[in-house]
PDB file of N, CA and C in Angstrom:
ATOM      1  N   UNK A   1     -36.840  39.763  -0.988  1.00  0.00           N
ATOM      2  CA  UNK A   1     -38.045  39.579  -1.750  1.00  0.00           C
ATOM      3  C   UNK A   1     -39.245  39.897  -0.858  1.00  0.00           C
ATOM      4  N   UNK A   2     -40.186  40.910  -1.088  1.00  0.00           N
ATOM      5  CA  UNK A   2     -41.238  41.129  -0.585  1.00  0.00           C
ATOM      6  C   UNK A   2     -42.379  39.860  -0.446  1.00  0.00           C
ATOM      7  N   UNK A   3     -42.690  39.143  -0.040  1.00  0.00           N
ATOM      8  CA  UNK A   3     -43.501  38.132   0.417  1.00  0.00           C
ATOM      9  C   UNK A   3     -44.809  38.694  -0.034  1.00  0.00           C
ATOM     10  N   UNK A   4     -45.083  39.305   0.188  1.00  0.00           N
ATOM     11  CA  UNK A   4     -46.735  39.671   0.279  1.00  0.00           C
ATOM     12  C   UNK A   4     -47.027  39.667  -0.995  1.00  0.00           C
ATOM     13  N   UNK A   5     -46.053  40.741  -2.050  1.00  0.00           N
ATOM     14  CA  UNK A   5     -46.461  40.666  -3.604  1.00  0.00           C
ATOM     15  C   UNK A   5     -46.013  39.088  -3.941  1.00  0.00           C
ATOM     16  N   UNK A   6     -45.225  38.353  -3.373  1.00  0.00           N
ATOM     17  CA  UNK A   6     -44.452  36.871  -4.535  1.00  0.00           C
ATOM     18  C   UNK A   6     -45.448  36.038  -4.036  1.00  0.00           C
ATOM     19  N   UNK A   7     -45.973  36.005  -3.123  1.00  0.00           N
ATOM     20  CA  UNK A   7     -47.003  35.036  -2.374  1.00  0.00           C
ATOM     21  C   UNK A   7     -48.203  35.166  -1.582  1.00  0.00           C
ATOM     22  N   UNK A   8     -48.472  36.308  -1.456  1.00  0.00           N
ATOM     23  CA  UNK A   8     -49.731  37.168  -0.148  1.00  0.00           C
ATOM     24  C   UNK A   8     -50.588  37.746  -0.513  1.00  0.00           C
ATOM     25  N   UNK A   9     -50.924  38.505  -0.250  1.00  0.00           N
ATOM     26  CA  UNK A   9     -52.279  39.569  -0.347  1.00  0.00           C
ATOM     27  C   UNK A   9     -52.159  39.868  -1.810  1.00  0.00           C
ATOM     28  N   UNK A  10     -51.163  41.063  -1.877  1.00  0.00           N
ATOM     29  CA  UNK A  10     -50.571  41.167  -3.187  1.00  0.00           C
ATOM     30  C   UNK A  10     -49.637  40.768  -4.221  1.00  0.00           C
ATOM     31  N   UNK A  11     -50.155  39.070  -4.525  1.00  0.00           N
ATOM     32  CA  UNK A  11     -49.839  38.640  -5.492  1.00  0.00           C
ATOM     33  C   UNK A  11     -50.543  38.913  -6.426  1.00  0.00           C
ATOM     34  N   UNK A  12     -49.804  39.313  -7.651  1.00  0.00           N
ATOM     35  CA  UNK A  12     -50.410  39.829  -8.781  1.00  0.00           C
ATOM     36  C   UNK A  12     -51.802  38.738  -9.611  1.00  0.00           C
ATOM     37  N   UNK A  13     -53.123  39.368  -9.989  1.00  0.00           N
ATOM     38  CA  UNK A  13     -53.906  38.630 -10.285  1.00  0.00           C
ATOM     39  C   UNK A  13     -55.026  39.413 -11.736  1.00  0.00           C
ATOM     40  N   UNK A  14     -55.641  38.873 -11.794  1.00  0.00           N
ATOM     41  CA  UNK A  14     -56.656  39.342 -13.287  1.00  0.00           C
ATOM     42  C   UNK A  14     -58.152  38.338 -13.394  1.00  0.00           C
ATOM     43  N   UNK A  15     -58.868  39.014 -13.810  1.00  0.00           N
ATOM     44  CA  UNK A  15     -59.926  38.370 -14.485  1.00  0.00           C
ATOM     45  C   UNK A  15     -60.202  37.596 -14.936  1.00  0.00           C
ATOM     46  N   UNK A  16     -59.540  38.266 -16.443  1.00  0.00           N
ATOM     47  CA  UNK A  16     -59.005  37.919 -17.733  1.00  0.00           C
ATOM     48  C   UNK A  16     -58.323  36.048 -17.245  1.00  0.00           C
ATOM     49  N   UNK A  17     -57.697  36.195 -16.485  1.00  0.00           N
ATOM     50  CA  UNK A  17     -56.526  34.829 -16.309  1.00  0.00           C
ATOM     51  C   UNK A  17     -57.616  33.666 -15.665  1.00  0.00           C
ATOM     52  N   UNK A  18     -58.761  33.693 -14.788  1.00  0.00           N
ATOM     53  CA  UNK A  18     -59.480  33.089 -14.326  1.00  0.00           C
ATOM     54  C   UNK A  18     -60.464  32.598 -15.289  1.00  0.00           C
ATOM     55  N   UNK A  19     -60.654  33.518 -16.886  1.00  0.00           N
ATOM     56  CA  UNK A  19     -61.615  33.037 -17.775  1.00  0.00           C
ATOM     57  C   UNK A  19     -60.587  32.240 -18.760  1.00  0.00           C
ATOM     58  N   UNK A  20     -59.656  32.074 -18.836  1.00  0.00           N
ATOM     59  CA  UNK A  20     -58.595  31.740 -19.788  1.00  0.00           C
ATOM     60  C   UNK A  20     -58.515  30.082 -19.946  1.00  0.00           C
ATOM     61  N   UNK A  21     -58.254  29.331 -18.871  1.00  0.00           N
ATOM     62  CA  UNK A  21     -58.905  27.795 -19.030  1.00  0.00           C
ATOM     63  C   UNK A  21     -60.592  27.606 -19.635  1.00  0.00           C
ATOM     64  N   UNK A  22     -61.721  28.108 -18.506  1.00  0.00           N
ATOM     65  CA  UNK A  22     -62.883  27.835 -19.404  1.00  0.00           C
ATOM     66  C   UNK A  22     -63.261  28.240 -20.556  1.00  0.00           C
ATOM     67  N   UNK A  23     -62.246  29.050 -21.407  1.00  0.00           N
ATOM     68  CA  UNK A  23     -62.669  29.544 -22.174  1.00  0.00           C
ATOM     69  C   UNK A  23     -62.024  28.786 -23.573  1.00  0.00           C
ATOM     70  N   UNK A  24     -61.002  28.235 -23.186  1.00  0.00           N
ATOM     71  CA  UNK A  24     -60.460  27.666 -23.932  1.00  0.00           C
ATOM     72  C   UNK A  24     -59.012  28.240 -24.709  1.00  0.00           C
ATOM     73  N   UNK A  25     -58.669  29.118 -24.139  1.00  0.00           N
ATOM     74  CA  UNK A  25     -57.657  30.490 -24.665  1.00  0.00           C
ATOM     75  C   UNK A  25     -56.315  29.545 -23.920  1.00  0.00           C
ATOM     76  N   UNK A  26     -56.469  28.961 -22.877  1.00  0.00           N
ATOM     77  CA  UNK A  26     -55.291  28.429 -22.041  1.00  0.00           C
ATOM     78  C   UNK A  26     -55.012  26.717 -22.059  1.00  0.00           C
ATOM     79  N   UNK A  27     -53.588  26.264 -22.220  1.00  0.00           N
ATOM     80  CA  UNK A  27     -54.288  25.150 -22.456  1.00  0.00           C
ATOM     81  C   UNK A  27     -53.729  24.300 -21.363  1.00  0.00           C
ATOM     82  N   UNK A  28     -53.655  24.534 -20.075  1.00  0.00           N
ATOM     83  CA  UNK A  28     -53.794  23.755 -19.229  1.00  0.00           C
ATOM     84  C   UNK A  28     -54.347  24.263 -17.956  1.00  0.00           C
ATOM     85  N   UNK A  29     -55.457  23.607 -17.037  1.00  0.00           N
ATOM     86  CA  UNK A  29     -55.755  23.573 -15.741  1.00  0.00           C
ATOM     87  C   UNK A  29     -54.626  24.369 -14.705  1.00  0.00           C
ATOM     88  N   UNK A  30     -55.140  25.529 -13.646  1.00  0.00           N
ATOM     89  CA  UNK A  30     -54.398  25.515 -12.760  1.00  0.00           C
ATOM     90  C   UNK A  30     -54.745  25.224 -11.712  1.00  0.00           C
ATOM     91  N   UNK A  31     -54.081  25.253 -10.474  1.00  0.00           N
ATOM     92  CA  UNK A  31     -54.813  25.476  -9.122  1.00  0.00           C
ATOM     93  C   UNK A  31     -55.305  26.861  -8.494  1.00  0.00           C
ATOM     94  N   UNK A  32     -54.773  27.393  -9.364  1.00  0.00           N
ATOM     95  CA  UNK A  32     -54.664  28.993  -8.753  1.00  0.00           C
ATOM     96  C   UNK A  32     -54.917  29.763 -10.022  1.00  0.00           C
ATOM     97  N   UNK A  33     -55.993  29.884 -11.060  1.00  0.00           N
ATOM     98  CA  UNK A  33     -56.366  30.473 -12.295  1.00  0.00           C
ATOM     99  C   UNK A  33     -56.066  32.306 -11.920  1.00  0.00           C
ATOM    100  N   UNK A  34     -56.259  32.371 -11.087  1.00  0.00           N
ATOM    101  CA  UNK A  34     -56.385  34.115 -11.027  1.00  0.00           C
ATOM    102  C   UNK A  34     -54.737  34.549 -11.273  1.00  0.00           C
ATOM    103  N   UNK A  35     -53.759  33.549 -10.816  1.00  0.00           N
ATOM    104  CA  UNK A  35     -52.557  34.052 -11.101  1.00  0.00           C
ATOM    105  C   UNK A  35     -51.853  33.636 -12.673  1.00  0.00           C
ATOM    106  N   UNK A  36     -52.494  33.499 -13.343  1.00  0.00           N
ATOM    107  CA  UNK A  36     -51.762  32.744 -14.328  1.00  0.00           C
ATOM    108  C   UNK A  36     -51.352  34.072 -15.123  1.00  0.00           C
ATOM    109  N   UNK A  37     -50.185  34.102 -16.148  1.00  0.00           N
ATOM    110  CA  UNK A  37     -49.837  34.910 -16.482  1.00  0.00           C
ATOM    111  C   UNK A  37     -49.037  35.111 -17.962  1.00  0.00           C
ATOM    112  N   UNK A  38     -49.920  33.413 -18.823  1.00  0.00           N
ATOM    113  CA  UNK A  38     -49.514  32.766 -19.714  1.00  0.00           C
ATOM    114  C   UNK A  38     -50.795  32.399 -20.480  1.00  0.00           C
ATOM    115  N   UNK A  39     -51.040  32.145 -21.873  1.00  0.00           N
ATOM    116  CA  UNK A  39     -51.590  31.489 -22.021  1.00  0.00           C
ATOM    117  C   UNK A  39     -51.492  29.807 -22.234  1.00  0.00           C
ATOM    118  N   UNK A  40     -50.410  29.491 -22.111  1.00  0.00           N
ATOM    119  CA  UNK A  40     -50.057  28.503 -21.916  1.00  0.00           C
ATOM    120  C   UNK A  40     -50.415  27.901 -19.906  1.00  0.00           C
ATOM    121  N   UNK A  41     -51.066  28.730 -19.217  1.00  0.00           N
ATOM    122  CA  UNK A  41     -51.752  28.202 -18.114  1.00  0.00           C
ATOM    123  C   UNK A  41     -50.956  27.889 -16.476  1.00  0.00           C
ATOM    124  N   UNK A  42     -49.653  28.853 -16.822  1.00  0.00           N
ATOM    125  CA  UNK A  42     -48.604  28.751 -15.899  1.00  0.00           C
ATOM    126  C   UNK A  42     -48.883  30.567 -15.214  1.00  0.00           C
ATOM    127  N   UNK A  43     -48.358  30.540 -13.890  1.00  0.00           N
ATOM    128  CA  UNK A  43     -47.932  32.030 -13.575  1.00  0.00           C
ATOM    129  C   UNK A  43     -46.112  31.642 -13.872  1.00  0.00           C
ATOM    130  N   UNK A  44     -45.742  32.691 -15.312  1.00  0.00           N
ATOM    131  CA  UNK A  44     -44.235  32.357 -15.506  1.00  0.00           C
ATOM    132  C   UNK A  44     -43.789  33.685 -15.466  1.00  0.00           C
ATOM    133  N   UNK A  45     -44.195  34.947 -15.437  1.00  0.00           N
ATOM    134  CA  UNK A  45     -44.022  36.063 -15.651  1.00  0.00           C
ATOM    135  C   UNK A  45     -44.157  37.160 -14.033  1.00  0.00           C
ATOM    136  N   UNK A  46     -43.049  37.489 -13.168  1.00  0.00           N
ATOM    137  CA  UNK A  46     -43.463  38.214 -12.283  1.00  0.00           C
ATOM    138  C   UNK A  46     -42.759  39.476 -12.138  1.00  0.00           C
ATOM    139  N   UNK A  47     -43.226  40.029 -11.228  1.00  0.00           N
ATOM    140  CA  UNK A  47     -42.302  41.756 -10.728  1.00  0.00           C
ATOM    141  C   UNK A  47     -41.986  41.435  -9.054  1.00  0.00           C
ATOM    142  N   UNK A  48     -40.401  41.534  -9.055  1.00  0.00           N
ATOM    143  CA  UNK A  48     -40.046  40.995  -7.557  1.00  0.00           C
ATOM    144  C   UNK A  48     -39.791  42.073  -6.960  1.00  0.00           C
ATOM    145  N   UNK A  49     -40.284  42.824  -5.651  1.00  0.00           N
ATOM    146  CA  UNK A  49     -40.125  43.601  -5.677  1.00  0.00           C
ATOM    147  C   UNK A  49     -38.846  43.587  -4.356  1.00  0.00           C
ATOM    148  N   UNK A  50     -38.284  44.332  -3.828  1.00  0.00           N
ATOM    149  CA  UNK A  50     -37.717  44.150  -2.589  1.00  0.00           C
ATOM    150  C   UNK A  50     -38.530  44.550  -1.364  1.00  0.00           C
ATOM    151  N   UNK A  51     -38.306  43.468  -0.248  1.00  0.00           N
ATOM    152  CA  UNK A  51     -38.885  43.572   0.901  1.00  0.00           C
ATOM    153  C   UNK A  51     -38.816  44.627   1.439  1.00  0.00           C
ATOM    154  N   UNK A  52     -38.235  45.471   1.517  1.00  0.00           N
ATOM    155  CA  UNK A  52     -38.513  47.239   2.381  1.00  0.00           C
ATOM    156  C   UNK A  52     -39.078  47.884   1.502  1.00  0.00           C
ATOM    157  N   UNK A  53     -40.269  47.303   0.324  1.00  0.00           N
ATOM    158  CA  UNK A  53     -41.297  48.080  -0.208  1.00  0.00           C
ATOM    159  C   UNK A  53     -42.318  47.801   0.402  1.00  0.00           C
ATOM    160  N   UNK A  54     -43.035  48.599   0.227  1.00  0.00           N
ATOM    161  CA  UNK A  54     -44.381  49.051   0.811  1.00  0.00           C
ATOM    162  C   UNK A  54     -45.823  48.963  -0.233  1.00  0.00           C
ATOM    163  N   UNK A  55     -45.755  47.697  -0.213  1.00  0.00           N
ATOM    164  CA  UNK A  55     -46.433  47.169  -2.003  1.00  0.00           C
ATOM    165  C   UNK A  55     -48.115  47.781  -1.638  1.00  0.00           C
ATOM    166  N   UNK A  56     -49.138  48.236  -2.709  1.00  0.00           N
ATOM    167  CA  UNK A  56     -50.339  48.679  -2.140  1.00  0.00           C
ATOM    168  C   UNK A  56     -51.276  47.909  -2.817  1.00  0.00           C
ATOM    169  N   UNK A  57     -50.726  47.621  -3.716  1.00  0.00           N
ATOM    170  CA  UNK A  57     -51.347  46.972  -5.255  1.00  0.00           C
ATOM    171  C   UNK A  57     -50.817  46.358  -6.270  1.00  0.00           C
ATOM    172  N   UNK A  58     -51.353  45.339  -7.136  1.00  0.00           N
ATOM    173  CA  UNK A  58     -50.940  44.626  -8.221  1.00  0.00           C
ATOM    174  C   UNK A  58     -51.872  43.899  -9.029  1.00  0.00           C
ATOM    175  N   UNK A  59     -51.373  43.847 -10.436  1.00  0.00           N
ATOM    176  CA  UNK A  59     -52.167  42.733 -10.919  1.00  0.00           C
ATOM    177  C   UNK A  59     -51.551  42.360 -12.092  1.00  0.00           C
ATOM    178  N   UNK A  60     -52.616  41.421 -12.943  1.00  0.00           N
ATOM    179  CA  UNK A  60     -51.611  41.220 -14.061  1.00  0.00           C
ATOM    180  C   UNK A  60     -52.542  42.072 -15.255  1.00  0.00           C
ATOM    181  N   UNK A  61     -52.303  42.373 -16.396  1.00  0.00           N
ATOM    182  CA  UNK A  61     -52.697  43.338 -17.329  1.00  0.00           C
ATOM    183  C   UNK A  61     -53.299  42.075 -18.038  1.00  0.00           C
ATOM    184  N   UNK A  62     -54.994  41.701 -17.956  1.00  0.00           N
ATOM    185  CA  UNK A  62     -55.383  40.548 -18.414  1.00  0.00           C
ATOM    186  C   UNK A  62     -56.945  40.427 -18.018  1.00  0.00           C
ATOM    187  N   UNK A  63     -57.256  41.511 -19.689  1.00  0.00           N
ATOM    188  CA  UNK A  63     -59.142  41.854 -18.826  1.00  0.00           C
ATOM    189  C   UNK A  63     -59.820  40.613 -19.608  1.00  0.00           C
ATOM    190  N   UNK A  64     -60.478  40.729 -18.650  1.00  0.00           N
ATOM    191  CA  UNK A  64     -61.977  39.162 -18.542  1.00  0.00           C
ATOM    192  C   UNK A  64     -62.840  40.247 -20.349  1.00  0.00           C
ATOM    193  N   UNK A  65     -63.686  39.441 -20.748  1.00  0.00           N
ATOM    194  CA  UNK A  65     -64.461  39.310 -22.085  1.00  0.00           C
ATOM    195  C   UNK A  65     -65.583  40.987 -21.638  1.00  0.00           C
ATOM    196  N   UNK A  66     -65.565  41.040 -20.564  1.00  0.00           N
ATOM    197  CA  UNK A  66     -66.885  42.198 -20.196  1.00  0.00           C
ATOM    198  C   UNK A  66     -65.685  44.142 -19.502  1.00  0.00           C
ATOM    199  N   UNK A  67     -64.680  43.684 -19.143  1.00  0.00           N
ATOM    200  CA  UNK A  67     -63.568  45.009 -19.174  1.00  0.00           C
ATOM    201  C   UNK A  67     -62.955  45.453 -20.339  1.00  0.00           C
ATOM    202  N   UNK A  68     -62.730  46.349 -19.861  1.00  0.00           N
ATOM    203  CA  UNK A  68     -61.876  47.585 -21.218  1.00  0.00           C
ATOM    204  C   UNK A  68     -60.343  47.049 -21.214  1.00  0.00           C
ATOM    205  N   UNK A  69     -60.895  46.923 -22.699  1.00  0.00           N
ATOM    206  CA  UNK A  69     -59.077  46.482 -23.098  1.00  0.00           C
ATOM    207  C   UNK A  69     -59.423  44.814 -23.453  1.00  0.00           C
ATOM    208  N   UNK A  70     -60.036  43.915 -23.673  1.00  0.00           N
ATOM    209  CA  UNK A  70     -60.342  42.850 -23.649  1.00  0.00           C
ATOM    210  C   UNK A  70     -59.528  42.347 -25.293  1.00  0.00           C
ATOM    211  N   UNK A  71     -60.127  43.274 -26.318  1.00  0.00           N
ATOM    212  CA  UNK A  71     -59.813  43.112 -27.741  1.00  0.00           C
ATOM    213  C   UNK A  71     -57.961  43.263 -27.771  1.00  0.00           C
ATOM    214  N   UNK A  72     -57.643  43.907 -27.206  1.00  0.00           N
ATOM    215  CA  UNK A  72     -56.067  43.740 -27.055  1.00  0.00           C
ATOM    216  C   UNK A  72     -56.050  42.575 -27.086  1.00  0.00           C
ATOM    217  N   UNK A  73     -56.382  41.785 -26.333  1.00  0.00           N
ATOM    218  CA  UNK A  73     -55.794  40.469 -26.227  1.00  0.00           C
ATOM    219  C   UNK A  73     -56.744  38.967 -27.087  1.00  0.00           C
ATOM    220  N   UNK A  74     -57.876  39.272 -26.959  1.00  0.00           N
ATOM    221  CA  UNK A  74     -58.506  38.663 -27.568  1.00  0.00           C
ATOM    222  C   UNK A  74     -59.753  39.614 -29.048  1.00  0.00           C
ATOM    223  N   UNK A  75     -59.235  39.341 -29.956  1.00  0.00           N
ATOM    224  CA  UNK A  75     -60.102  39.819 -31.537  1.00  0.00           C
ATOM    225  C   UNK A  75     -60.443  38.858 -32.412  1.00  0.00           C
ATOM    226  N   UNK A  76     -61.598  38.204 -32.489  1.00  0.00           N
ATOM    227  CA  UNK A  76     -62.103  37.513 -33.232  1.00  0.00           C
ATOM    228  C   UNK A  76     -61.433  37.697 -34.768  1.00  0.00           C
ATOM    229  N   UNK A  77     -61.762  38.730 -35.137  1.00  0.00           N
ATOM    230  CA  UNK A  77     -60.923  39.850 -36.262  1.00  0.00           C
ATOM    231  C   UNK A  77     -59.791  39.433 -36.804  1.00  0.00           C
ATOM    232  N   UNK A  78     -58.744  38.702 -35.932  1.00  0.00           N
ATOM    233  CA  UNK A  78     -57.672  38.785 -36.522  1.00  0.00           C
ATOM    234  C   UNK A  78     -56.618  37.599 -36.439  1.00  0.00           C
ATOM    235  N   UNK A  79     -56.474  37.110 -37.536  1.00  0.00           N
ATOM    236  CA  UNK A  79     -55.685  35.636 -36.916  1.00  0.00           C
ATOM    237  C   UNK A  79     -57.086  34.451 -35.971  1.00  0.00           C
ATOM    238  N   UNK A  80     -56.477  33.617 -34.744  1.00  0.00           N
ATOM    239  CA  UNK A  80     -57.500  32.858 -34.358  1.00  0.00           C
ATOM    240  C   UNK A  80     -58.196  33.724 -33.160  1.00  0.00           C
ATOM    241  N   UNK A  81     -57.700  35.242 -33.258  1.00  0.00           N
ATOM    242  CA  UNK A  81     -57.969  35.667 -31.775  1.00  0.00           C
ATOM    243  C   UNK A  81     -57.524  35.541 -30.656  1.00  0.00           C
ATOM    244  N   UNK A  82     -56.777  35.296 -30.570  1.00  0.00           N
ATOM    245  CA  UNK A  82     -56.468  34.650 -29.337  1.00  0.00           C
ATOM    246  C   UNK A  82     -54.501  34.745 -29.041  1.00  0.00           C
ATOM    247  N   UNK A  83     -54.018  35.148 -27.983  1.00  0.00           N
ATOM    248  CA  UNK A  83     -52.671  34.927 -27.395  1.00  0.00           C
ATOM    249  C   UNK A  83     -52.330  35.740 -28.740  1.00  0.00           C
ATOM    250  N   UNK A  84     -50.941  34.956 -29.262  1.00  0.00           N
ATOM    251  CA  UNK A  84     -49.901  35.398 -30.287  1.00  0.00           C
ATOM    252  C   UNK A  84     -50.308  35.883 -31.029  1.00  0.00           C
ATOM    253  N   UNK A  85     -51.682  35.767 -31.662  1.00  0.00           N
ATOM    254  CA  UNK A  85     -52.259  36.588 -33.387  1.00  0.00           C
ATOM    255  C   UNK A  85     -52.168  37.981 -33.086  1.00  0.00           C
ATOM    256  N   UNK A  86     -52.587  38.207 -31.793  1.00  0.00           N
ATOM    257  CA  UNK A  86     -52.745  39.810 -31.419  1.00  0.00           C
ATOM    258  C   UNK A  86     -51.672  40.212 -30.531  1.00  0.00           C
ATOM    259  N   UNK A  87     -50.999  39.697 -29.642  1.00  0.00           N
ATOM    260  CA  UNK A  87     -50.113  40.554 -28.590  1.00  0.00           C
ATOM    261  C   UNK A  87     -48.942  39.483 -28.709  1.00  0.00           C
ATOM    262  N   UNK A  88     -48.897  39.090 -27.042  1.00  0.00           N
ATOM    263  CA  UNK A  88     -47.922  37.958 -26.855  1.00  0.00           C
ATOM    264  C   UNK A  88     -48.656  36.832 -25.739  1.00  0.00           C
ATOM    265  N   UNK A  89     -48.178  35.792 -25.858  1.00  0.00           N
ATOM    266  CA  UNK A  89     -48.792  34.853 -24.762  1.00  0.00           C
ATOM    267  C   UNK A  89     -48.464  35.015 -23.318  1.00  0.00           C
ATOM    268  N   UNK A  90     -48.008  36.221 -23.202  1.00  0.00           N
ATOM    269  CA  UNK A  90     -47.332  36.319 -21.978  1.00  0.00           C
ATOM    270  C   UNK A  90     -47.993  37.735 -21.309  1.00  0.00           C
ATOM    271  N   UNK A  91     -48.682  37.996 -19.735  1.00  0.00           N
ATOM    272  CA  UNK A  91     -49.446  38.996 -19.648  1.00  0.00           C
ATOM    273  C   UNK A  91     -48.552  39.822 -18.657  1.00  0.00           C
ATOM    274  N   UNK A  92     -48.513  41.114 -19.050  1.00  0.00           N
ATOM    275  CA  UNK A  92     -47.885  42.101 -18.357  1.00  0.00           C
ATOM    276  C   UNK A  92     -48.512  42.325 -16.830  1.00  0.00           C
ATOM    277  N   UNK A  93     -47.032  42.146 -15.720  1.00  0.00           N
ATOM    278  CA  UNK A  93     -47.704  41.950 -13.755  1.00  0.00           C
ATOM    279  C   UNK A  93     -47.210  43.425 -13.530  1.00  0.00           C
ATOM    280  N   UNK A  94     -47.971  43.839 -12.951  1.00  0.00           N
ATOM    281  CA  UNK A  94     -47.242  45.486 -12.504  1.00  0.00           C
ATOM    282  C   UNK A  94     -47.353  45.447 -10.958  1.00  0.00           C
ATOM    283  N   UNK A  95     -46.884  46.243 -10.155  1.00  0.00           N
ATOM    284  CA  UNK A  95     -47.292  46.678  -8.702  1.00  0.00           C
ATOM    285  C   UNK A  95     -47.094  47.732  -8.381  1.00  0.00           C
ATOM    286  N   UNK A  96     -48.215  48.009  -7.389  1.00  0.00           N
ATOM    287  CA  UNK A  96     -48.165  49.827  -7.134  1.00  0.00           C
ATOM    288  C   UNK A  96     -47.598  49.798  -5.705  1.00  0.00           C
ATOM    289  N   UNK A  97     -46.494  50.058  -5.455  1.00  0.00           N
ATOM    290  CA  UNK A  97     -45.469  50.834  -4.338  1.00  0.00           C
ATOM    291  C   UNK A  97     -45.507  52.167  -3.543  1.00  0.00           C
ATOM    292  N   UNK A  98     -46.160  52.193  -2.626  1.00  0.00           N
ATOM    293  CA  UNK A  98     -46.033  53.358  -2.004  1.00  0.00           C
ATOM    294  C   UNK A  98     -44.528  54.091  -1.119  1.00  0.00           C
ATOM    295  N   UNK A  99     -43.766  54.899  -1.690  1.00  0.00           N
ATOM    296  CA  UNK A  99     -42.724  55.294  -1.261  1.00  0.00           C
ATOM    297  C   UNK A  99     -42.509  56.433  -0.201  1.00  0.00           C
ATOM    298  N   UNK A 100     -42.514  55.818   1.251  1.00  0.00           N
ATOM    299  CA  UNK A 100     -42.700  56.560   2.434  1.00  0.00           C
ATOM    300  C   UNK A 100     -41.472  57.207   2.723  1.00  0.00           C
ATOM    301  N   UNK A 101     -40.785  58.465   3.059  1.00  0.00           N
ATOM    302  CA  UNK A 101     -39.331  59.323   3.900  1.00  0.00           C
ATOM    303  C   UNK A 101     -39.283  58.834   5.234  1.00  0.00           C
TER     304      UNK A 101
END
C-alpha cells in the first residue's frame, strides 16, 4: 500500500467535502472534512494504490458551490438537491500515477 496516497501528501481531498458539514449536505462532523468522501460525513470510499507507484496527484471528484461541475452533485432543481436526488452519496477518489522504465 502506497502510504503517501492512504495517508500523506497525497491523500485524496476536495472542496466540495470541506463545504459539506457547514452546509448542511453531510450529516455528521469530521476531523478531517477535506477527506470525506460521503455524504453521510465519513472518508468510506478509496483508490489503494501499490507502493512501487509513483503517485503525483489525487482527489476526490467533489466541487465546492463556486467550481465547475457543482450542479452534478448539488441542483436545487431536482428532488431536495442534494446527495441521492442527483448522483450517489458516495464521491468518486482518483489518483494520478506517474509510470517511470
Amino acid at each position: 500500500m502506497n502510504q503517501e496516497a492512504t495517508n500523506g501528501a497525497y491523500v485524496p481531498t476536495s472542496f466540495g467535502a470541506e463545504y459539506c458539514f457547514p452546509s448542511g449536505e453531510c450529516r455528521q462532523d469530521n476531523p478531517h472534512p477535506e477527506r470525506i468522501t460521503s455524504t453521510f460525513g465519513l472518508q468510506v470510499d478509496h483508490a489503494i494504490p501499490s507502493s512501487n507507484l509513483n503517485i503525483v496527484d489525487s482527489g476526490v471528484y467533489w466541487p465546492a458551490p463556486n467550481e465547475t461541475g457543482y450542479l452534478l452533485m448539488n441542483d436545487e432543481r431536482i428532488g431536495k438537491g442534494k446527495g441521492k436526488d442527483i448522483s450517489s452519496d458516495h464521491r468518486m477518489v482518483w489518483l494520478k500515477a506517474r509510470l517511470d522504465n
